[in-house]
Every structure is written in C-alpha cells, then in structure tokens.
Protein backbone atom coordinates (compact mmCIF):
# COMPACT_ATOMS: atom_id res chain seq x y z
CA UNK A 1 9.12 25.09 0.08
CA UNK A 2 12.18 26.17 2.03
CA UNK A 3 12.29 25.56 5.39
CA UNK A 4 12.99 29.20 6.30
CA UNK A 5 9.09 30.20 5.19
CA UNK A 6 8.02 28.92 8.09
CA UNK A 7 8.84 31.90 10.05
CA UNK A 8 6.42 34.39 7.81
CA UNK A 9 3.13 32.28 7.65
CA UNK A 10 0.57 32.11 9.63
CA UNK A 11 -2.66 30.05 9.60
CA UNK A 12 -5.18 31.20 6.97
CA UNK A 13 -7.94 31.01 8.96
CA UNK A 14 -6.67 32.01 13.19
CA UNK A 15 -3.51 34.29 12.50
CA UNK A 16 -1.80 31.55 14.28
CA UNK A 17 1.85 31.63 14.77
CA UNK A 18 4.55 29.51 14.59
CA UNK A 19 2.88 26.16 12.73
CA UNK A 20 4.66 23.25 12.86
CA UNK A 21 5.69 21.27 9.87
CA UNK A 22 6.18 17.41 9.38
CA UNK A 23 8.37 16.44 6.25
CA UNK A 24 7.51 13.32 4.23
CA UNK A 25 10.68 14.09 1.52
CA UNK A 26 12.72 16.91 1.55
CA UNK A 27 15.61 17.57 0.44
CA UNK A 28 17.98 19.81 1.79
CA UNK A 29 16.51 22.96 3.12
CA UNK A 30 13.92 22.22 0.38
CA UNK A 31 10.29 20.33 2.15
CA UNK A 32 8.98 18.61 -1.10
CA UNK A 33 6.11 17.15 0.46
CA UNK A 34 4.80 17.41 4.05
CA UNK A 35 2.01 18.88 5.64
CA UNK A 36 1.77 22.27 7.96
CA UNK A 37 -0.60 21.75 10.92
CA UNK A 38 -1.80 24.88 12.97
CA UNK A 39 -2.08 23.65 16.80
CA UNK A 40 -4.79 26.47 17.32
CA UNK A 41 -7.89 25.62 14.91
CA UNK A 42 -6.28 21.85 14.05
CA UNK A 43 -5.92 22.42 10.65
CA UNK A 44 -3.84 20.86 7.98
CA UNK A 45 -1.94 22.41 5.18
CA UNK A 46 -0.31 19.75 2.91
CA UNK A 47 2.96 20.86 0.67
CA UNK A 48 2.90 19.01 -2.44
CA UNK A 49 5.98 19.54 -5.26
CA UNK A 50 7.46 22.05 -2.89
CA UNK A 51 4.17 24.49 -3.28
CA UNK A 52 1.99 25.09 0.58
CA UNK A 53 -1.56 25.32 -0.22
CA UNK A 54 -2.78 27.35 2.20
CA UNK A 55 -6.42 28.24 1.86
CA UNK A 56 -9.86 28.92 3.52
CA UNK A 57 -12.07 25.62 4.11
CA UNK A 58 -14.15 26.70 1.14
CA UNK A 59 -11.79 27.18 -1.33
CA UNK A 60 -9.58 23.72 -0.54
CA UNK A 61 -10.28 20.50 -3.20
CA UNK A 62 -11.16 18.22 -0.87
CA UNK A 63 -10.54 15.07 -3.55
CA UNK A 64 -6.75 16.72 -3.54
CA UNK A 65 -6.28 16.50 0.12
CA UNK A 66 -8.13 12.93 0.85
CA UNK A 67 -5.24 12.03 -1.67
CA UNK A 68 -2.86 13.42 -0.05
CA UNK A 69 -3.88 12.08 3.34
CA UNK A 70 -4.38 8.45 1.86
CA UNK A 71 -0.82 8.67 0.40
CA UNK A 72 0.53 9.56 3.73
CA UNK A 73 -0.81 7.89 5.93
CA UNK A 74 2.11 6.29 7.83
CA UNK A 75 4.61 9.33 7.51
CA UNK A 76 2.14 11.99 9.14
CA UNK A 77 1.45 12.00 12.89
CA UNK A 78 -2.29 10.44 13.70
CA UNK A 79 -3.46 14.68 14.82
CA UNK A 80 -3.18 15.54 11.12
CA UNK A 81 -4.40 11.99 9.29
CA UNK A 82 -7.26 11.09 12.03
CA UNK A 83 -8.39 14.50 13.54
CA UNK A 84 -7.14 17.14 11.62
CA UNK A 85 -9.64 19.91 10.03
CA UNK A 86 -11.49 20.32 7.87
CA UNK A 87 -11.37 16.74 6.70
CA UNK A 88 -9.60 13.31 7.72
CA UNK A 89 -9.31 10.11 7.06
C-alpha cells in the first residue's frame, strides 16, 4: 500500500478521518505489512502483501486476522494486539 493512501480512507465502519498506520515491513513508500487502527471505534485494519483489508465486522475472516495478530505481536502497539476491535489477542 503506498503511504500516500492514507490521506483518502476513512474507517469502514465511523467515517473516521485521518487513521493512523503502524508499519511492520515496508519498503520505501511501499507499507507491506502493518495494520491501520481508527482511534474513534478502536478498530484494526491489518495490510498484508501491500493489500488494506478494510471491511465491516461481518464480512472480516476472523482466522485471517488472529493470524495476523499472533504474527505480530511484538511489532504492533498493545491498543491494536490487546484491545483493538472486533477481536484481539
């Protein structure tokens, strides 16, 4: 995802704007992995190969995202890994 997409989205589910975002590899002006965290409803939004998967509640794979979580534990502040919605570790 490249860096300069963070100034057109908004959270999914609140309208929020700006998110912040927390790299765990990038490259460049390239985030390969990270996650995108909306400070209004405390939601997560992880970036995996580059690609922000930003849906609804209902429509995230929740096996995905406990993956994703487990994996980065260490690189992603404790809002996101230990109180982040809709699910943490």
């Amino acid at each position: 995802m490249n860096k300069k997409m963070m100034d057109m989205l908004v959270c999914p589910i609140d309208k929020q704007f700006p998110l912040e975002i927390f790299e765990t590899e990038s490259k460049d002006e390239i985030v390969v992995e990270g996650a995108i965290y909306c400070n209004k409803c405390s939601r997560f939004y992880p970036i995996i190969e580059e690609i922000p998967i930003m849906l609804p509640d209902e429509l995230r794979d929740k096996k995905q995202d406990m993956e994703f979580l487990d994996k980065n534990q260490k690189k992603l502040p404790e809002k996101i890994i230990k109180h982040a919605k809709p699910w943490h570790v």
